[in-house]
Protein backbone atom coordinates (compact mmCIF):
# COMPACT_ATOMS: atom_id res chain seq x y z
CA UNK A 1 117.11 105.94 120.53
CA UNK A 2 118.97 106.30 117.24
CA UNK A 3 119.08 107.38 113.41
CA UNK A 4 120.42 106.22 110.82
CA UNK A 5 121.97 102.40 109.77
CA UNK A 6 125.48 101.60 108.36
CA UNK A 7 123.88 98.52 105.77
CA UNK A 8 123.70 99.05 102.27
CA UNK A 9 120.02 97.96 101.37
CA UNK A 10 119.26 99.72 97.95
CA UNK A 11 115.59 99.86 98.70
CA UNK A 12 115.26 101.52 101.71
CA UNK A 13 115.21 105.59 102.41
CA UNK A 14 117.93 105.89 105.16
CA UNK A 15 120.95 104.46 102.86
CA UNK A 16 120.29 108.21 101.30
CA UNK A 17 119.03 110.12 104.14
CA UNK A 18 122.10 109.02 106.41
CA UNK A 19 124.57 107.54 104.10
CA UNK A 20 125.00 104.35 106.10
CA UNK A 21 126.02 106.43 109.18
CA UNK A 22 124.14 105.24 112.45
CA UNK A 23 124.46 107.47 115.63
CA UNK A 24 122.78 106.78 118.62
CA UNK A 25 122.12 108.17 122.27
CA UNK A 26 123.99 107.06 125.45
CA UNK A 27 122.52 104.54 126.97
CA UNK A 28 122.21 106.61 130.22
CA UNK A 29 120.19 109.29 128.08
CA UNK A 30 117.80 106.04 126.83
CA UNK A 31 116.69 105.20 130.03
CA UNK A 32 116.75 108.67 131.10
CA UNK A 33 113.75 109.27 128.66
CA UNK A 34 112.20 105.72 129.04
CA UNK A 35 111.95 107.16 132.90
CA UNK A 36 110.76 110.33 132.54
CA UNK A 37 107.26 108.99 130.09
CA UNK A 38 106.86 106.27 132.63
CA UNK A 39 106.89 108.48 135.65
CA UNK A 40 105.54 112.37 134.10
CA UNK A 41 103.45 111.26 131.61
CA UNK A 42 102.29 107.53 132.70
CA UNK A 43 103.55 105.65 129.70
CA UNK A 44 104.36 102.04 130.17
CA UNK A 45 104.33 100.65 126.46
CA UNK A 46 107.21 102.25 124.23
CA UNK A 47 107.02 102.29 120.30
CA UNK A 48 110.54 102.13 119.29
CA UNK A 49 111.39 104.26 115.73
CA UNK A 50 115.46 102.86 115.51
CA UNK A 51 116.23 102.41 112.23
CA UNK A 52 118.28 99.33 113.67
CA UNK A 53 118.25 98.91 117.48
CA UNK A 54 120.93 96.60 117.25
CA UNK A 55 124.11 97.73 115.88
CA UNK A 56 126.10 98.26 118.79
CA UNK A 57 125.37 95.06 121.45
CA UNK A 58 127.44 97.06 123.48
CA UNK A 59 125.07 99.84 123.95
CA UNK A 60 122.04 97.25 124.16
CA UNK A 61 123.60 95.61 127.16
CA UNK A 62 124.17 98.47 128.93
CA UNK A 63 120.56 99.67 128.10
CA UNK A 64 119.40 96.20 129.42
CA UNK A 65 121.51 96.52 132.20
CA UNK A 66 119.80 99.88 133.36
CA UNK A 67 116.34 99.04 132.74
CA UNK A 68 117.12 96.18 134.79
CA UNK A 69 118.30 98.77 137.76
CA UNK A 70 115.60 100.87 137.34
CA UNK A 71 112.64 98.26 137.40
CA UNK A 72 110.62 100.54 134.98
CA UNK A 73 108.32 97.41 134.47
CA UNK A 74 107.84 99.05 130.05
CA UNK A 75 106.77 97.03 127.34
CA UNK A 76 108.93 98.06 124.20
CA UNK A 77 107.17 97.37 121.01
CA UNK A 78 108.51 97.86 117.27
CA UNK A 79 111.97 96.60 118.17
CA UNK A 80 113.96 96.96 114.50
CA UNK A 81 116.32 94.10 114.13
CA UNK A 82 118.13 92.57 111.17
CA UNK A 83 117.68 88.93 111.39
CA UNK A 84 121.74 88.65 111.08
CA UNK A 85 121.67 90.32 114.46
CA UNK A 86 119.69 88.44 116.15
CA UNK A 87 121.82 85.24 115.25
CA UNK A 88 124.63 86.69 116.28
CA UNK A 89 123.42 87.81 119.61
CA UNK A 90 124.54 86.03 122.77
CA UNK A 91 121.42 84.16 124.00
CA UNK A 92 121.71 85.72 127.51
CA UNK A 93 121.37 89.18 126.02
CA UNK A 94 118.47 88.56 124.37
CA UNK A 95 116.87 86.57 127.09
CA UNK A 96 118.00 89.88 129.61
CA UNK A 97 116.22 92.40 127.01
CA UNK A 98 112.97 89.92 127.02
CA UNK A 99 113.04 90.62 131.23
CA UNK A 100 113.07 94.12 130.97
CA UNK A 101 110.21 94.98 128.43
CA UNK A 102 111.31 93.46 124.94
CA UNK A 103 107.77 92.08 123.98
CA UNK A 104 107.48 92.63 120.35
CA UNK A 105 110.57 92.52 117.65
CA UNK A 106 110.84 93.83 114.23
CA UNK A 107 112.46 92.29 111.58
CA UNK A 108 112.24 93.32 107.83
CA UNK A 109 112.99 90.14 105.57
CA UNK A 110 111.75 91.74 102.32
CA UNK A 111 111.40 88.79 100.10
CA UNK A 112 112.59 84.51 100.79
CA UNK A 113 114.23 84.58 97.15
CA UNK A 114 117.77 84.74 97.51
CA UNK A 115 118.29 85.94 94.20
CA UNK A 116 115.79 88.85 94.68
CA UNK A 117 117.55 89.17 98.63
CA UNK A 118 121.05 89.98 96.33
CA UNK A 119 119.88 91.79 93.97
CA UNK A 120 118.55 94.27 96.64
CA UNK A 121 122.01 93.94 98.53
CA UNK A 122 119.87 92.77 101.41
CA UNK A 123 123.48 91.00 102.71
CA UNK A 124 120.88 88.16 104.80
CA UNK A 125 120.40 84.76 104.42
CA UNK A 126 116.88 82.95 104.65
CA UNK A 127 119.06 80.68 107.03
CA UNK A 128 119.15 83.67 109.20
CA UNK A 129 116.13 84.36 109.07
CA UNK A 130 114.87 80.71 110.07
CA UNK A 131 117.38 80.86 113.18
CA UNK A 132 116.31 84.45 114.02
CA UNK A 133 112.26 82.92 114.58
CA UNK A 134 113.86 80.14 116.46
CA UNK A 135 115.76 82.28 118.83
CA UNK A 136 112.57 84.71 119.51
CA UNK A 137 110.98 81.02 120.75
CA UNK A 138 114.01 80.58 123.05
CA UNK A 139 113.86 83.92 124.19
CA UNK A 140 110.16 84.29 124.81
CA UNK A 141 109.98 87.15 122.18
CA UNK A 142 107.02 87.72 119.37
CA UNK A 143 108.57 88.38 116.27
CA UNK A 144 106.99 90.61 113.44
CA UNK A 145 108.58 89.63 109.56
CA UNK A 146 107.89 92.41 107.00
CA UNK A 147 107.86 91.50 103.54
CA UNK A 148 107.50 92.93 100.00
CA UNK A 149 107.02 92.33 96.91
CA UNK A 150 106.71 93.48 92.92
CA UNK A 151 110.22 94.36 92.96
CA UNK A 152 110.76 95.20 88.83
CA UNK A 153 113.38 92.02 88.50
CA UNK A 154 110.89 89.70 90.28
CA UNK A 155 109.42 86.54 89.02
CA UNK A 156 106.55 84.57 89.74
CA UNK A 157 108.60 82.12 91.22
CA UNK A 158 110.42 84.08 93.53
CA UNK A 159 107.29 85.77 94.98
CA UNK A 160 106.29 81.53 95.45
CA UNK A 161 109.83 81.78 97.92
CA UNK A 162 108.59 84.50 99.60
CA UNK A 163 105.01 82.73 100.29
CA UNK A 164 106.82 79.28 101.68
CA UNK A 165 109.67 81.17 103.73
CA UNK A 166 106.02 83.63 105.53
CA UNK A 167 104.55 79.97 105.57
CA UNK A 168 107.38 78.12 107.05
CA UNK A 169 107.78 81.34 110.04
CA UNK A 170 104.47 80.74 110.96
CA UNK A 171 104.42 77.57 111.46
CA UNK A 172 107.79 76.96 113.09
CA UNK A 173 106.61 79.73 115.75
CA UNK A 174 102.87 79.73 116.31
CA UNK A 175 103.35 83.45 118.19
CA UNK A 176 105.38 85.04 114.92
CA UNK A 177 103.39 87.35 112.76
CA UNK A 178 103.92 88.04 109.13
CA UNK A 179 103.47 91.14 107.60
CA UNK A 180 101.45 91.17 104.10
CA UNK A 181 103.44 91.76 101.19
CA UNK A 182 103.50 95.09 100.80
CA UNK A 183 103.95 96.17 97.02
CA UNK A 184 107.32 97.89 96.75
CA UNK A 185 107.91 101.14 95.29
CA UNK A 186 110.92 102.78 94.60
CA UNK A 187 112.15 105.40 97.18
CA UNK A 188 114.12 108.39 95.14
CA UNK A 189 117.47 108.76 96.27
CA UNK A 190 117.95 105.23 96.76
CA UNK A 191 119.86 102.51 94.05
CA UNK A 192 116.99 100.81 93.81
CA UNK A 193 115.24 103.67 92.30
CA UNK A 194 117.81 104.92 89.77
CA UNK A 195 117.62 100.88 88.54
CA UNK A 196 114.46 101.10 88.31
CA UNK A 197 114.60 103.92 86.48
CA UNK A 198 117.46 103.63 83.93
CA UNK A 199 116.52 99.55 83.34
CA UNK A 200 112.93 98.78 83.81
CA UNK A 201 111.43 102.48 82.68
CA UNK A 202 109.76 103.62 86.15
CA UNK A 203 107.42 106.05 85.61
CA UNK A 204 108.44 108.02 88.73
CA UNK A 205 105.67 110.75 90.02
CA UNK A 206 106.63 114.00 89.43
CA UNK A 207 105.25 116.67 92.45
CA UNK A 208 104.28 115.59 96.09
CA UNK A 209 100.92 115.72 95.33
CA UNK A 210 101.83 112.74 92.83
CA UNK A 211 103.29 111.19 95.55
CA UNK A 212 100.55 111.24 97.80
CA UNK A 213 97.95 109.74 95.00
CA UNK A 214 100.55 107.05 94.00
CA UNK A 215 99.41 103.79 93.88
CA UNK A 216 101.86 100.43 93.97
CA UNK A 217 101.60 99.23 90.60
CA UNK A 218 103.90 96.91 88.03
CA UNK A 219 102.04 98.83 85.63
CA UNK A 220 105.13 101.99 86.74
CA UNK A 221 107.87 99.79 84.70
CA UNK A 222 107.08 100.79 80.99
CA UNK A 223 110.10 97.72 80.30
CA UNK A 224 108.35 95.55 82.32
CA UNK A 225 106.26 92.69 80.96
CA UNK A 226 102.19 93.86 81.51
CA UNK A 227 101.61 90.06 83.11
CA UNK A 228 104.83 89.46 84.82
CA UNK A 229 103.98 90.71 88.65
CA UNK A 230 100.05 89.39 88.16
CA UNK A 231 100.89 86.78 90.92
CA UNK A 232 102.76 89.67 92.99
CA UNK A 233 99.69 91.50 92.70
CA UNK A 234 97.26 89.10 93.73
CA UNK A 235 99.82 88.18 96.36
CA UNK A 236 99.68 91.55 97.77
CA UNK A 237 96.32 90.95 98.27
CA UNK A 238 95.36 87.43 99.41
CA UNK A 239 98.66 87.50 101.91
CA UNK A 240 96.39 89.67 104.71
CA UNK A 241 95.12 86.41 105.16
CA UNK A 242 98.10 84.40 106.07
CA UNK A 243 98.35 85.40 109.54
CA UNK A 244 94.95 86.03 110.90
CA UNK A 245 96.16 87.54 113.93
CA UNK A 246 96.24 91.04 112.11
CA UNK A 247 92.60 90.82 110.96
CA UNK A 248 89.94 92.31 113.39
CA UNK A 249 86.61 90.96 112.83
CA UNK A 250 84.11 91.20 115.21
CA UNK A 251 81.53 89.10 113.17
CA UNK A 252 82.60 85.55 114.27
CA UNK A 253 80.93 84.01 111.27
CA UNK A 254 83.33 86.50 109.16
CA UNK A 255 86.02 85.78 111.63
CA UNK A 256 85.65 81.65 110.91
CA UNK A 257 85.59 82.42 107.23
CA UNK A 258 88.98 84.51 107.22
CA UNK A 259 90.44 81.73 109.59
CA UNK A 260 89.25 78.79 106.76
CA UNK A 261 91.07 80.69 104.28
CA UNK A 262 94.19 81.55 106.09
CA UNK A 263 93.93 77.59 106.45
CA UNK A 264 93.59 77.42 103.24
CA UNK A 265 96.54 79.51 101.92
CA UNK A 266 98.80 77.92 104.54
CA UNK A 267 97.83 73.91 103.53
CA UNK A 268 98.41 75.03 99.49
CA UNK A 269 101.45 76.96 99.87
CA UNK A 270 103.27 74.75 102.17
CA UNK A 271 102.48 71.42 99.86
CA UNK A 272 102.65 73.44 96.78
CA UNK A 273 98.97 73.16 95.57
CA UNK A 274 98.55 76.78 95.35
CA UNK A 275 97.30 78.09 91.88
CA UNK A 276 98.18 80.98 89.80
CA UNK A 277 94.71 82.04 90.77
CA UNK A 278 94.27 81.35 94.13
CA UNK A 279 90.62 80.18 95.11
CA UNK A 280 88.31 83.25 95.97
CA UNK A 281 90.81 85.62 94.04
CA UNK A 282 87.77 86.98 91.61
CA UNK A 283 86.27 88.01 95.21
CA UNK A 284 89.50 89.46 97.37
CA UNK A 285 90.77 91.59 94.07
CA UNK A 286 86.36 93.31 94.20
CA UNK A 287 86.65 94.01 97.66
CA UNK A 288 90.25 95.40 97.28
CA UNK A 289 89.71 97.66 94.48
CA UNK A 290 85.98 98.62 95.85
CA UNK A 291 87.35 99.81 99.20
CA UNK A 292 90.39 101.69 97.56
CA UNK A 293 88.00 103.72 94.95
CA UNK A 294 85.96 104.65 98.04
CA UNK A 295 89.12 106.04 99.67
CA UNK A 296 90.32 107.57 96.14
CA UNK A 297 93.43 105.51 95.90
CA UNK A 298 92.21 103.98 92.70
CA UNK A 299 91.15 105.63 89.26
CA UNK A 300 87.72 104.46 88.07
């Protein structure tokens, strides 16, 4: 329902595709096309592709208040908000969007080190993003907190932030869902990736079919030390198991093992107990590189 976002996160693709311009449709035209898949083509859950759904509240009441009209009876997935948003929201709008079909609620924290969050010119606070779970509970919502990680600046420590602040969602809100940490990789165009770059020697690819092969890797940043991201690494990998809810395992004896892990992770990382080696590690990191050789992501 719109393009574009008027933040300045140095990471992400749209601060050079739209140079922090946002433009959106009318709110008539919104539920204009919301009707016609519902009624031509029999569509009742909507997968939402707004860079940020929430700039103008404005707009979002006045899509509320039409869906609300219109009794469309969707279910609007893949909401994109910034957690600042959503704490600045009036708790009657939110409650009004959850009524007519906001089910599921997107919101892209990135990392829970404030340093790393400032470096990135994320302009959020983990504050923000504690109240933003808390107002999803009020407001019957499921949130969905993306994170990342093996940013070229990043210590072991502040991936440790990250873990507690995906820890502390969860267990605040039993409904939230983490993401894993996805390993970050610069996007060209962006700050992020001329810093990268000019400071910490990224090894950028060079044609699309580069692209396509590349592979998240700390071992990009030529002026990066070889062991500073191995946490981040094994982080990207053990963190699928934090939230369980993403896993689909039809074995149940698989499905009890994930579940005692996930238990696991959660008990350590919350009491600080967890290793530099988290238990089963040797395993995970097998499994991880086995399946990605088999799909060719990984060199022998």
């Amino acid at each position: 329902t719109s393009r574009g976002c008027p933040w300045r996160c140095g990471f992400c693709y749209t601060l050079a595709h739209n140079k922090r311009t946002w433009r959106a449709m009318s709110p008539e035209r919104v539920v204009q096309e919301f009707k016609y898949v519902k009624e031509v083509l029999g569509v009742r859950d909507l997968f939402l592709f707004d860079d940020e759904f929430f700039i103008d509240l404005k707009r979002v009441a006045a899509i509320a208040d039409l869906l609300e009209k219109e009794n469309l009876d969707m279910r609007l997935h893949n909401v994109n908000c910034r957690a600042g948003s959503l704490c600045r929201m009036d708790m009657g709008l939110l409650k009004k969007m959850r009524r007519v079909g906001l089910h599921y609620i997107l919101v892209g924290v990135e990392s829970g080190s404030p340093r790393v969050l400032d470096s990135m010119k994320k302009d959020m606070t983990i504050d923000e993003v504690i109240e933003a779970n808390q107002r999803c509970i009020e407001a019957d919502i499921t949130p969905y907190f993306s994170f990342m990680c093996g940013f070229p600046q990043e210590t072991e420590e502040d991936v440790r932030l990250t873990l507690k602040l995906q820890e502390r969602l969860l267990r605040d809100n039993p409904r939230a869902m983490v993401s894993k940490t996805v390993f970050y990789y610069p996007f060209p165009g962006t700050p992020m990736f001329d810093e990268a770059v000019e400071q910490y020697g990224f090894e950028a690819p060079q044609s699309l079919d580069e692209w396509a092969t590349y592979i998240d890797s700390p071992k990009h940043y030529r002026n990066v030390p070889e062991n500073q991201h191995a946490f981040a690494e094994d982080a990207a990998i053990f963190t699928v198991f934090l939230d369980t809810k993403f896993i689909e395992i039809k074995n149940p004896v698989l499905r009890l093992m994930a579940n005692i892990y996930s238990l696991y992770l959660r008990t350590a990382i919350r009491y600080d107990l967890l290793g530099r080696r988290p238990l089963g590690m040797t395993a995970l990191r097998a499994v991880y590189h086995a399946w990605h050789k088999r799909k060719g992501l990984l060199e022998e």
